[in-house]
C-alpha atoms as a PDB file:
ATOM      1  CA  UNK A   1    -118.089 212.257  30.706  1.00  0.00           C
ATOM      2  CA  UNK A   2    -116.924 208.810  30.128  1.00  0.00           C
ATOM      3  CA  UNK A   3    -113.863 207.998  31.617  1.00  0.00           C
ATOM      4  CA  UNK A   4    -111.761 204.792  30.693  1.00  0.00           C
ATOM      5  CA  UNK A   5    -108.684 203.134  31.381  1.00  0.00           C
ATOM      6  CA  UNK A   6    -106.452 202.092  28.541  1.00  0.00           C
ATOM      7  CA  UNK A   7    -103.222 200.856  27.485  1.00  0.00           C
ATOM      8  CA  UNK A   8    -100.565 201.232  24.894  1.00  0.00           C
ATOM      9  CA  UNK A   9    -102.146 199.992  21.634  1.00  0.00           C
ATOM     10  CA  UNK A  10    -105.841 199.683  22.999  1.00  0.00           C
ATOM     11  CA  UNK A  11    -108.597 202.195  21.300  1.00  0.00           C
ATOM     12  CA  UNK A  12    -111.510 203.432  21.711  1.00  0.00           C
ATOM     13  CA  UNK A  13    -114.367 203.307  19.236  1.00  0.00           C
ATOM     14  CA  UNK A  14    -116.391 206.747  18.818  1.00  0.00           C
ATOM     15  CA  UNK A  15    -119.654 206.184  16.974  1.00  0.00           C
ATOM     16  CA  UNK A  16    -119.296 203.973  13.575  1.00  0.00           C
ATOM     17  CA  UNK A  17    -116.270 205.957  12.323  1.00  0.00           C
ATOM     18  CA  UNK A  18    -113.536 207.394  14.426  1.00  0.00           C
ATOM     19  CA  UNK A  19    -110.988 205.726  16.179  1.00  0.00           C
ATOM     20  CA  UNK A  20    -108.812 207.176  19.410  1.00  0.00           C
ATOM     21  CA  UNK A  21    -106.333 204.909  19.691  1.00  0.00           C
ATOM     22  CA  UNK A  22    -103.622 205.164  22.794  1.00  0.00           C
ATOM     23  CA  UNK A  23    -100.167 205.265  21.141  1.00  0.00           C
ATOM     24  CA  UNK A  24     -97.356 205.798  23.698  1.00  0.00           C
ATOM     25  CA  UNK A  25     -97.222 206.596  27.571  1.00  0.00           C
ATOM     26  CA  UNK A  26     -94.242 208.647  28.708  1.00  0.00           C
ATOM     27  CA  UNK A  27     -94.538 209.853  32.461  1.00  0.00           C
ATOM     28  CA  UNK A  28     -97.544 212.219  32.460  1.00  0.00           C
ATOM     29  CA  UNK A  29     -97.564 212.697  28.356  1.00  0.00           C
ATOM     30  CA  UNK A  30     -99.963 210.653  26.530  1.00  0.00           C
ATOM     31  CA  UNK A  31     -99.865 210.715  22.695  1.00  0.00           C
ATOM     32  CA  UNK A  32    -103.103 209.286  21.484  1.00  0.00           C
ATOM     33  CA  UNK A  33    -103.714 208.606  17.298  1.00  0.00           C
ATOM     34  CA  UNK A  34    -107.266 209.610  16.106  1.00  0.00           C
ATOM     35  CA  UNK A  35    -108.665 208.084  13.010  1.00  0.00           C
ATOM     36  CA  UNK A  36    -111.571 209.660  11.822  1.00  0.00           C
ATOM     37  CA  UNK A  37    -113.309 210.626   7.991  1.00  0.00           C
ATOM     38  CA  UNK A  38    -112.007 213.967   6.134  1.00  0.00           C
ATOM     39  CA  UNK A  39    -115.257 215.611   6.977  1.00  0.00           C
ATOM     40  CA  UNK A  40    -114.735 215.128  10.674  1.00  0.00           C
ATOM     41  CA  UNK A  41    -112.782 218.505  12.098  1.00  0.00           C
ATOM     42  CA  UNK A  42    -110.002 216.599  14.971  1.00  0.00           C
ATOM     43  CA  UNK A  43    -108.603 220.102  16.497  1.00  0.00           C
ATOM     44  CA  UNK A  44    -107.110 220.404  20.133  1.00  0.00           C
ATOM     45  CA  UNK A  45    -109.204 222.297  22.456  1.00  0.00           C
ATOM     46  CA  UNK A  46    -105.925 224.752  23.313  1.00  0.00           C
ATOM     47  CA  UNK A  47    -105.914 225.816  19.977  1.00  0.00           C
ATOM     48  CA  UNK A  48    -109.734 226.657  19.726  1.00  0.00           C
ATOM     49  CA  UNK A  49    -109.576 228.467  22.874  1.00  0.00           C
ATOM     50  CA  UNK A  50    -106.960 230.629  21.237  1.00  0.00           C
ATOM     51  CA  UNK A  51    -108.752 230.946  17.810  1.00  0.00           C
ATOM     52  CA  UNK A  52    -111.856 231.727  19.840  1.00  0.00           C
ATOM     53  CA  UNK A  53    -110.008 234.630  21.738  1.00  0.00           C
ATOM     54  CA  UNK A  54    -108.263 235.416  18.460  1.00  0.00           C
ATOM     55  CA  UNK A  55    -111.225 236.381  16.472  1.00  0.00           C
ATOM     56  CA  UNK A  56    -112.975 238.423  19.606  1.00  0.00           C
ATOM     57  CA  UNK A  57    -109.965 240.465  19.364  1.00  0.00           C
ATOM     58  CA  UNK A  58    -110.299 240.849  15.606  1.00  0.00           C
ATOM     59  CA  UNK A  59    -113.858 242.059  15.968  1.00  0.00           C
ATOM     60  CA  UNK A  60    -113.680 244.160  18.847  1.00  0.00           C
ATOM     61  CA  UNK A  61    -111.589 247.451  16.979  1.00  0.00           C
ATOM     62  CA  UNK A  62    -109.738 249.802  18.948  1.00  0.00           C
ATOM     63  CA  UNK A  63    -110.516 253.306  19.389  1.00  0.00           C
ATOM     64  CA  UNK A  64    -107.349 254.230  17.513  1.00  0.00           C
ATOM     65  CA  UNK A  65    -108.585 251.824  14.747  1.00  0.00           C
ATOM     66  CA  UNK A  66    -111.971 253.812  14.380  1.00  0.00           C
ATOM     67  CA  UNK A  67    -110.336 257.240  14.268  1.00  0.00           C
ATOM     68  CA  UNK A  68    -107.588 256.045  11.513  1.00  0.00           C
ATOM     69  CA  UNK A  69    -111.012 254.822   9.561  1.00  0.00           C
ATOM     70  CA  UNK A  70    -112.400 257.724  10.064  1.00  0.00           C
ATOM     71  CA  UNK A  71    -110.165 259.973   9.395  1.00  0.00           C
ATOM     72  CA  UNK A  72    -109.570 257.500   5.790  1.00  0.00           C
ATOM     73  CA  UNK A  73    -112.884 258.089   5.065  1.00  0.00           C
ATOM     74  CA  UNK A  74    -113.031 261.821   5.319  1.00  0.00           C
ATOM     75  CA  UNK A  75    -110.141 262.474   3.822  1.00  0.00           C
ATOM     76  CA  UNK A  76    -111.865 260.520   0.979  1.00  0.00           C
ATOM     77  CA  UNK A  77    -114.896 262.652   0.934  1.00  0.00           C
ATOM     78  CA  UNK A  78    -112.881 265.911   0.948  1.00  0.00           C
ATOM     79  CA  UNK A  79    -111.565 264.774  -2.282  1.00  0.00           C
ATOM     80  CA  UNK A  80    -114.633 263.687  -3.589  1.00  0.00           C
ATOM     81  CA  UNK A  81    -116.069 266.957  -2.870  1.00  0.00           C
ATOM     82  CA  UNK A  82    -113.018 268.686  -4.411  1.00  0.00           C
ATOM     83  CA  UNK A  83    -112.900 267.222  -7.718  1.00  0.00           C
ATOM     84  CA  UNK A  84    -116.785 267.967  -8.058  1.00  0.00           C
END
């Protein structure tokens, strides 16, 4: 990891296209302006972390939410099976 000191209004050049640029110091907040192409994804890492977590959740069903499907899907059949 590079680490660098800056100040208020100094940047920092990331390959030929993107820009970090230290905007304002207040105590132990840093706010920090990135300047980068459309086709370059800026996210914060917090907010992968929680998309990350987000979509294990979504793909790891609950027990309760196989049963309902189950139960959906033979319900279905029975009526299949009914009308034939």
């Amino acid at each position: 990891m590079l680490v660098l000191s800056r100040r208020v209004g100094d940047s920092v050049v990331i390959g030929e296209d993107i820009v970090v640029t230290v905007l304002e110091v207040k105590g132990d907040v840093v706010r920090v302006g990135v300047d980068a192409p459309r086709h370059v994804p800026v996210r914060r890492q917090e907010l992968l972390a929680e998309l990350a977590e987000s979509n294990r959740a979504a793909a790891s069903p609950t027990p309760a939410a196989v049963d309902g499907l189950s139960q959906l899907v033979t319900r279905r059949q029975d009526s299949d099976d009914s009308r034939s």
